[in-house]
Protein backbone atom coordinates (compact mmCIF):
# COMPACT_ATOMS: atom_id res chain seq x y z
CA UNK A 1 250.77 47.94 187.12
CA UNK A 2 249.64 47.31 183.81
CA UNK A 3 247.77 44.11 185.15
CA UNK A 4 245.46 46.14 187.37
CA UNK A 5 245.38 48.38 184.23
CA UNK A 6 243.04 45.83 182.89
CA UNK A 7 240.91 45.01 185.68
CA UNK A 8 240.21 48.71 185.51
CA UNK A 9 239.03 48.62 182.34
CA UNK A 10 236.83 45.56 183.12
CA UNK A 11 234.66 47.35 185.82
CA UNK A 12 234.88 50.52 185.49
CA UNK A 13 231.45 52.54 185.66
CA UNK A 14 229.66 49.22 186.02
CA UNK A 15 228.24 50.13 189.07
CA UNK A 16 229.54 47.13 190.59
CA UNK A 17 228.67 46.84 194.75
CA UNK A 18 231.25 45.78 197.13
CA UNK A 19 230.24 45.19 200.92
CA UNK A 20 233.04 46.51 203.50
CA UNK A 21 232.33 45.50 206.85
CA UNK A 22 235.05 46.85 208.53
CA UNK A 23 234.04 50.95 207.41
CA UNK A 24 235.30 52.54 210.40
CA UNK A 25 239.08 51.75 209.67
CA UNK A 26 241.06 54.61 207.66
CA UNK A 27 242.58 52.22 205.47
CA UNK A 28 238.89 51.03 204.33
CA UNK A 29 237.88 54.24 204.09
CA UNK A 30 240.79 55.69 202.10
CA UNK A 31 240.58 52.45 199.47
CA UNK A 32 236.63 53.18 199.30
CA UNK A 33 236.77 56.97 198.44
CA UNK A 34 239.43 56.31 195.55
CA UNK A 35 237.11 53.02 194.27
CA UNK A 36 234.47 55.46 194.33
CA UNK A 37 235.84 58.80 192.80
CA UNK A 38 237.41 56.49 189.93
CA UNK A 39 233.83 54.96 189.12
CA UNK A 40 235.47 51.60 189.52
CA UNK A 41 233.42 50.21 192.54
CA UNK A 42 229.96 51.15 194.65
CA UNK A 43 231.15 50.57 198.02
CA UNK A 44 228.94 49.96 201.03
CA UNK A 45 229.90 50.77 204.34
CA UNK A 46 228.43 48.56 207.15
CA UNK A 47 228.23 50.68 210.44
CA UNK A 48 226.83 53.23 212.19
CA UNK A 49 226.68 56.28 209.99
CA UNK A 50 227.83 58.29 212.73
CA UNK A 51 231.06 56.46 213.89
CA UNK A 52 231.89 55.95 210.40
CA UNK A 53 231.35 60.08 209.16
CA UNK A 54 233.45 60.98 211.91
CA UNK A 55 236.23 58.33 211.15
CA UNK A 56 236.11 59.98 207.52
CA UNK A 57 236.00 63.27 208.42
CA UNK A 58 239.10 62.09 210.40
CA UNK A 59 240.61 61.80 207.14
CA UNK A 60 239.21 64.46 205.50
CA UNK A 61 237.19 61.98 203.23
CA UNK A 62 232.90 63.01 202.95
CA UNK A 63 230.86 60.10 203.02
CA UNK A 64 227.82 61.89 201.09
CA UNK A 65 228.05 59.67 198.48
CA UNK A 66 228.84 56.60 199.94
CA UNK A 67 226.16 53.71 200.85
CA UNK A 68 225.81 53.35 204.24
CA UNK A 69 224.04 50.53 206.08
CA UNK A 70 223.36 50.57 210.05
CA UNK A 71 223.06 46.39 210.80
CA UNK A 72 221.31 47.51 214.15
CA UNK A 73 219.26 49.66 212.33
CA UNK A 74 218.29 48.26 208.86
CA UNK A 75 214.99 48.34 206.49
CA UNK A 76 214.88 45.04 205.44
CA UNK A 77 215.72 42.85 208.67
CA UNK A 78 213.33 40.61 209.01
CA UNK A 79 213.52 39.61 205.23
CA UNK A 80 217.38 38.89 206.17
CA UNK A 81 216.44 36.58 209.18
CA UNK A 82 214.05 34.80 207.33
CA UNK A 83 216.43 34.31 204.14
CA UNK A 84 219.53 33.34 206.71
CA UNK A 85 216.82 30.49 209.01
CA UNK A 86 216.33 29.24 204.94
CA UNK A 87 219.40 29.25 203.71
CA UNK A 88 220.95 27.42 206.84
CA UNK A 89 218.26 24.83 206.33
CA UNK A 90 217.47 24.09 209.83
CA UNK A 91 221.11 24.83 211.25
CA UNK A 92 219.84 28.34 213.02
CA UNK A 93 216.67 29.14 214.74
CA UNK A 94 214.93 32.43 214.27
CA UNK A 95 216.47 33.57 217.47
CA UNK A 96 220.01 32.22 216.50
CA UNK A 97 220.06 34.21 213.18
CA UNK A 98 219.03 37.44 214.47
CA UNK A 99 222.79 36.97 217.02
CA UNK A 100 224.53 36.16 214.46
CA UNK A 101 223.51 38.88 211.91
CA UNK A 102 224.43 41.39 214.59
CA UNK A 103 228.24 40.25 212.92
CA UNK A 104 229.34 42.42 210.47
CA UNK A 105 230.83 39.76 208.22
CA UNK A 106 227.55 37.51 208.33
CA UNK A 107 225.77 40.65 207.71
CA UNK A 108 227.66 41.58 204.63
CA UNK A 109 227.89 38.28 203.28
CA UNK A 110 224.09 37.77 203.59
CA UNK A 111 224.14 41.50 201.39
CA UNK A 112 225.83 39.59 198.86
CA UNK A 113 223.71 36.40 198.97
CA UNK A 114 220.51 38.29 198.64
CA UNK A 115 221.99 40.51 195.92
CA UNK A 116 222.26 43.74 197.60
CA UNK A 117 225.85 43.42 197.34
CA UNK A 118 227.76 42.18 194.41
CA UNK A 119 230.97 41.13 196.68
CA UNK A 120 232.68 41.74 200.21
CA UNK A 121 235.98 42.63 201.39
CA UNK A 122 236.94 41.75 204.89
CA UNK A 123 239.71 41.22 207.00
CA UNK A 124 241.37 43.94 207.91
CA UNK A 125 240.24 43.97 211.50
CA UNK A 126 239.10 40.54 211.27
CA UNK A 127 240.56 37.23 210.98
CA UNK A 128 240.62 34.92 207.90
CA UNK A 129 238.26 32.11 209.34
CA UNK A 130 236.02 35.03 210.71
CA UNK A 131 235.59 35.98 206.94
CA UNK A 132 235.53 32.87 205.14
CA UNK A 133 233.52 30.91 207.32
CA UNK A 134 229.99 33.05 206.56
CA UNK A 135 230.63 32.70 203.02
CA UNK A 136 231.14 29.18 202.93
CA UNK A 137 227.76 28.58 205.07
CA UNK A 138 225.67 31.22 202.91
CA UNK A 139 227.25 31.11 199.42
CA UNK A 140 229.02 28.13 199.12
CA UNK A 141 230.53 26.78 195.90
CA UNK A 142 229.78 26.65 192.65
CA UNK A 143 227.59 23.94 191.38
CA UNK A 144 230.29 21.15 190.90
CA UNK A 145 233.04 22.57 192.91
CA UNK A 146 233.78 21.20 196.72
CA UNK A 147 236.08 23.27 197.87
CA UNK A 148 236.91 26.95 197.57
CA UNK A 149 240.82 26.73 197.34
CA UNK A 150 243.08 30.30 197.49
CA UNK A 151 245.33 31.14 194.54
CA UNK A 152 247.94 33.92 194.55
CA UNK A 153 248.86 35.72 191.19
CA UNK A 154 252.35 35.91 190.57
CA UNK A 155 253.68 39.17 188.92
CA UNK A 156 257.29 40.17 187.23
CA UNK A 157 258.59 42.77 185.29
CA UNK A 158 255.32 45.07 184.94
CA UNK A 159 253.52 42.13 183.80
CA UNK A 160 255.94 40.55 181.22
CA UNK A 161 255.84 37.54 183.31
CA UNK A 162 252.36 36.50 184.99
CA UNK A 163 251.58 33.15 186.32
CA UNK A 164 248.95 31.46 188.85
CA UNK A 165 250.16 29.33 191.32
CA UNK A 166 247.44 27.24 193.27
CA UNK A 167 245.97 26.09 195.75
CA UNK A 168 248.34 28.96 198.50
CA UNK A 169 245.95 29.24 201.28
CA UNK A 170 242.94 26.69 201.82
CA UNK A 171 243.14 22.97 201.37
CA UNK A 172 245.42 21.33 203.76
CA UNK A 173 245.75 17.84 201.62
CA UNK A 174 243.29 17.74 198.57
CA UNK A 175 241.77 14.51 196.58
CA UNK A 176 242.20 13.50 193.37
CA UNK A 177 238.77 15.35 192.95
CA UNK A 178 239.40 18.53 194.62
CA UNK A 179 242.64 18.68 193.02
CA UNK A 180 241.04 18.74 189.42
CA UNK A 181 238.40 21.69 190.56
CA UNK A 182 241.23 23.73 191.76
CA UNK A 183 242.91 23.46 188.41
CA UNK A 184 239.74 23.98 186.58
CA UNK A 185 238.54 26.96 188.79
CA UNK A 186 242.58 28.00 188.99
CA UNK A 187 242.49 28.49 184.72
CA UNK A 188 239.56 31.00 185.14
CA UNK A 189 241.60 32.94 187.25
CA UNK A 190 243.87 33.08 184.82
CA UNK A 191 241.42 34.26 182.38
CA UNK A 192 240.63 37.22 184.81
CA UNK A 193 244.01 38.73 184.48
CA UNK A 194 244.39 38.46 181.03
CA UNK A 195 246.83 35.03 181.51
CA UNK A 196 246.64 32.15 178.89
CA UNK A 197 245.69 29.16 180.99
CA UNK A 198 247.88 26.23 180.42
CA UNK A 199 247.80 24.31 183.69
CA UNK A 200 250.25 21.50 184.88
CA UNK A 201 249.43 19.66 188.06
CA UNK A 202 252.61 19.56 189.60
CA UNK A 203 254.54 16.78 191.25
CA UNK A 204 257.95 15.05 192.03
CA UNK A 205 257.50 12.98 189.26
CA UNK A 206 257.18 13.79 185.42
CA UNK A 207 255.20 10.82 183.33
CA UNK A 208 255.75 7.86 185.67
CA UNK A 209 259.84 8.98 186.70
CA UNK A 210 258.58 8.10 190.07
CA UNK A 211 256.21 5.63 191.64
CA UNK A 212 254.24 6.74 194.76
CA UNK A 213 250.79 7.61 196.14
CA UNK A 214 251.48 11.50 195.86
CA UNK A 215 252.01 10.58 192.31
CA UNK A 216 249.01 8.78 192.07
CA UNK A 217 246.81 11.45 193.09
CA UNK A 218 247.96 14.01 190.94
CA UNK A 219 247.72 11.34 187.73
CA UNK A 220 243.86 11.17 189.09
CA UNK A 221 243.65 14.71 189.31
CA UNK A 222 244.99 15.44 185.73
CA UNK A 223 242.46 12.76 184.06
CA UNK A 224 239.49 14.29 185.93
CA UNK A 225 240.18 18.32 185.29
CA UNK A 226 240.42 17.19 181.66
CA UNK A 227 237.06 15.50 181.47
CA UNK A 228 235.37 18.68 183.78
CA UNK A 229 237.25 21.60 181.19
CA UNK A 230 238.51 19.76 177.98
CA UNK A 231 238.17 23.30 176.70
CA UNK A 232 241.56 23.75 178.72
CA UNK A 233 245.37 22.76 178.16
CA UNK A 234 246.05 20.95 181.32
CA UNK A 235 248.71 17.89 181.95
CA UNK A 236 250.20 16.34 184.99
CA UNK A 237 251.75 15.28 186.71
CA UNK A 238 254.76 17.55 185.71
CA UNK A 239 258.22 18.64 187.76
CA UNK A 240 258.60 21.91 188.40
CA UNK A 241 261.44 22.40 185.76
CA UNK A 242 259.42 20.29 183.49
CA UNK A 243 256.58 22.83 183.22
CA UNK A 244 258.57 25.62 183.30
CA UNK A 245 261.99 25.24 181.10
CA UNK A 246 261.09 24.28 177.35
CA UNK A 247 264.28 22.11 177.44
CA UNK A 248 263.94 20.15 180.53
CA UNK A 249 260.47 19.24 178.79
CA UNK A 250 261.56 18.19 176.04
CA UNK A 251 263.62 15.31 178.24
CA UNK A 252 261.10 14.53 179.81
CA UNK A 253 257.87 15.35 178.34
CA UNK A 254 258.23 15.89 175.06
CA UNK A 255 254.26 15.04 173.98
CA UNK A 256 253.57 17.39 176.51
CA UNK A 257 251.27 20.85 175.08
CA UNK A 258 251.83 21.98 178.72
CA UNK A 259 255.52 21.20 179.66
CA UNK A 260 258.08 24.11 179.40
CA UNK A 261 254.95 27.12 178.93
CA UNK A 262 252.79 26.69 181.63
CA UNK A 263 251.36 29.50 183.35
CA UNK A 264 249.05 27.75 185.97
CA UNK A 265 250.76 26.11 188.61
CA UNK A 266 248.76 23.66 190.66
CA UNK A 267 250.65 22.37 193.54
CA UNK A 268 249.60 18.90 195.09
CA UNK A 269 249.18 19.78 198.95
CA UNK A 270 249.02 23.72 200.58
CA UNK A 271 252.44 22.82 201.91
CA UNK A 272 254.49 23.22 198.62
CA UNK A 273 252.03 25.93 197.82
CA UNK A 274 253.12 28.14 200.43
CA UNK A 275 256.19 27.82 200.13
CA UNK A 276 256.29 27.86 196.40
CA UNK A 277 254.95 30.97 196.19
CA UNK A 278 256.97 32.33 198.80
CA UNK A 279 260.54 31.30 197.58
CA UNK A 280 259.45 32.73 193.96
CA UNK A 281 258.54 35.96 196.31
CA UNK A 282 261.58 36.66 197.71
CA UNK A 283 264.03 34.37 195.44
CA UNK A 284 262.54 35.43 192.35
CA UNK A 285 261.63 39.33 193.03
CA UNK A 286 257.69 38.19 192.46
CA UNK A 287 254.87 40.17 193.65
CA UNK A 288 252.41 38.12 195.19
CA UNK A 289 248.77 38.93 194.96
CA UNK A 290 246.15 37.46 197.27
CA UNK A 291 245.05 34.54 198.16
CA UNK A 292 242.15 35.10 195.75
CA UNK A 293 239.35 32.88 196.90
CA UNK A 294 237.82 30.80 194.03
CA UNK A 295 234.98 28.50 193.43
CA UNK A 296 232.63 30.96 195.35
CA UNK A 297 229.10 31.83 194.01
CA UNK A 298 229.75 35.21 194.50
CA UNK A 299 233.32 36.66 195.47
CA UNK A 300 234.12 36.84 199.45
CA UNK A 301 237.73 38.13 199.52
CA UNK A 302 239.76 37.99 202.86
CA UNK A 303 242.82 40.60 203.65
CA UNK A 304 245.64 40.30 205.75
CA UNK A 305 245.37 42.24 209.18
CA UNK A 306 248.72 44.01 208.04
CA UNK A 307 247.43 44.98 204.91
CA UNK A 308 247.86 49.06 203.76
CA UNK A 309 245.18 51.02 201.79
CA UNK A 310 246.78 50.21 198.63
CA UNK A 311 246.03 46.58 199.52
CA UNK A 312 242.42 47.19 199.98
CA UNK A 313 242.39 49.15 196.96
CA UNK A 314 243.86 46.18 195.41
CA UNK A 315 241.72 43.78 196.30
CA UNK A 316 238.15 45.52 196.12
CA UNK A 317 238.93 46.06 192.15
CA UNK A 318 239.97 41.75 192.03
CA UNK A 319 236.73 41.19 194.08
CA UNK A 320 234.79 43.53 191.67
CA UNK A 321 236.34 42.01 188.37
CA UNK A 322 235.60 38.10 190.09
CA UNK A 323 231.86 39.04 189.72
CA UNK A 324 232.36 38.85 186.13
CA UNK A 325 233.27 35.17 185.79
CA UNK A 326 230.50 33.12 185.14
């Protein structure tokens, strides 16, 4: 695909380090030897060295030149305790960090924290929560973002149609405010993958057709991503039809420089999300990549248990090109 085409070109030979926790499964390991032989990621493998060489050698994959870290077993332990009792600020004793560093995912997201890492990939084995949750208690958000929120790239037609539609996988029932830093974080995205952000908040009501609290929230949310990115086109709150068909918005919002060419969708509540996404999925013939979590410090990106190598592959190079972003 000529959008992973690009993200190629973005990281390749950068050096860029991606923790995977999960190094003894063959669809890691496959994913990690192509990342590596095409220069486009440093993986590191969180395990012991043995169990994981003979899982490779399973596959006929050498693990010489592969970075290999033993969490029973590692150098700089006690610096990670003491930078996990800090960082939880009172929340963990000494005692309680060095249990809960025995977890791979805690262990490769405090990699990442401390900089030894550049990103993680998890999930295969492991469920979403038991990936997201160590990132959200050691990296947390951005400075002026809430929430992390999950966005899933939309993809047609090798690329001739590409659109974001967010937030897919995260917030249940968003504010006003987290509603704007979705849309806001959701346009970067866009900028990732090469996609001209032009962001409509969407709703069941275009300029004031309907009257209702739903409505409401998304009028809030469109005045409030303005003031945080005026550097973006974003409007709200916008039908569906009225963001996307340059006829329907000129009936109904014709002073609109979002209605009829938007490429960010952002959809009030995770309910119309999902299934947003999914009808244009298997209505529309759209691939659907991720969720890809935003609003992170540093990029923490969660697979599905059913995912194939390809998948991995997949997401390691979005996870790589997310450490770009400022």
């Amino acid at each position: 695909m000529e959008l992973f085409d690009s993200l190629r070109f973005k990281i390749v030979r950068r050096g860029i380090k991606i923790v995977f926790p999960e190094a003894t499964d063959a669809r890691i390991l496959g994913a990690a030897a192509r990342l590596k032989a095409e220069e486009l990621v440093e993986p590191i493998l969180l395990g012991s060295e043995e169990e994981i060489t003979a899982a490779a050698n399973a596959r006929g994959i050498t693990t010489s030149s592969f970075t290999i870290i033993d969490p029973n077993h590692y150098d700089k332990w006690d610096e990670m305790v003491a930078a996990f009792v800090e960082r939880r600020n009172g929340k963990a004793s000494k005692e309680q960090a060095e249990s809960i560093l025995k977890d791979v995912n805690y262990f490769g997201t405090m990699l990442t924290y401390m900089g030894i890492a550049d990103g993680m990939v998890s999930g295969a084995i492991h469920s979403t929560g038991d990936t997201v949750r160590p990132a959200l208690q050691i990296i947390k958000t951005k400075p002026g973002v809430s929430r992390t929120s999950g966005a899933m790239i939309m993809v047609r037609g090798r690329d001739q149609e590409k659109y974001v539609f967010s937030d897919c996988a995260i917030n249940v029932n968003p504010n006003a405010q987290e509603l704007a830093e979705i849309a806001v974080e959701s346009a970067k995205t866009a900028e990732l993958f090469d996609i001209d952000p032009k962001v409509a908040l969407m709703s069941f009501s275009t300029k004031g057709s309907a009257s209702a609290s739903e409505v409401d929230k998304v009028v809030e949310a469109t005045k409030i991503a303005k003031k945080l990115a005026p550097q973006y086109m974003i409007d709200g709150e916008l039908q569906f039809d009225a963001s996307y068909v340059p006829s329907v918005a000129q009936l109904k919002a014709p002073h609109s420089e979002v209605a009829g060419q938007a490429t960010v969708f952002i959809f009030p509540e995770l309910q119309s999300g999902n299934i947003g996404y999914k009808i244009a999925q298997r209505f529309g013939n759209f691939e659907a990549i991720g969720p890809i979590l935003q609003g992170l410090n540093k990029p923490v990106s969660d697979l599905s248990r059913g995912a194939n190598e390809e998948d991995v592959y997949k997401l390691a190079i979005i996870t790589a090109a997310q450490t770009l972003l400022d």
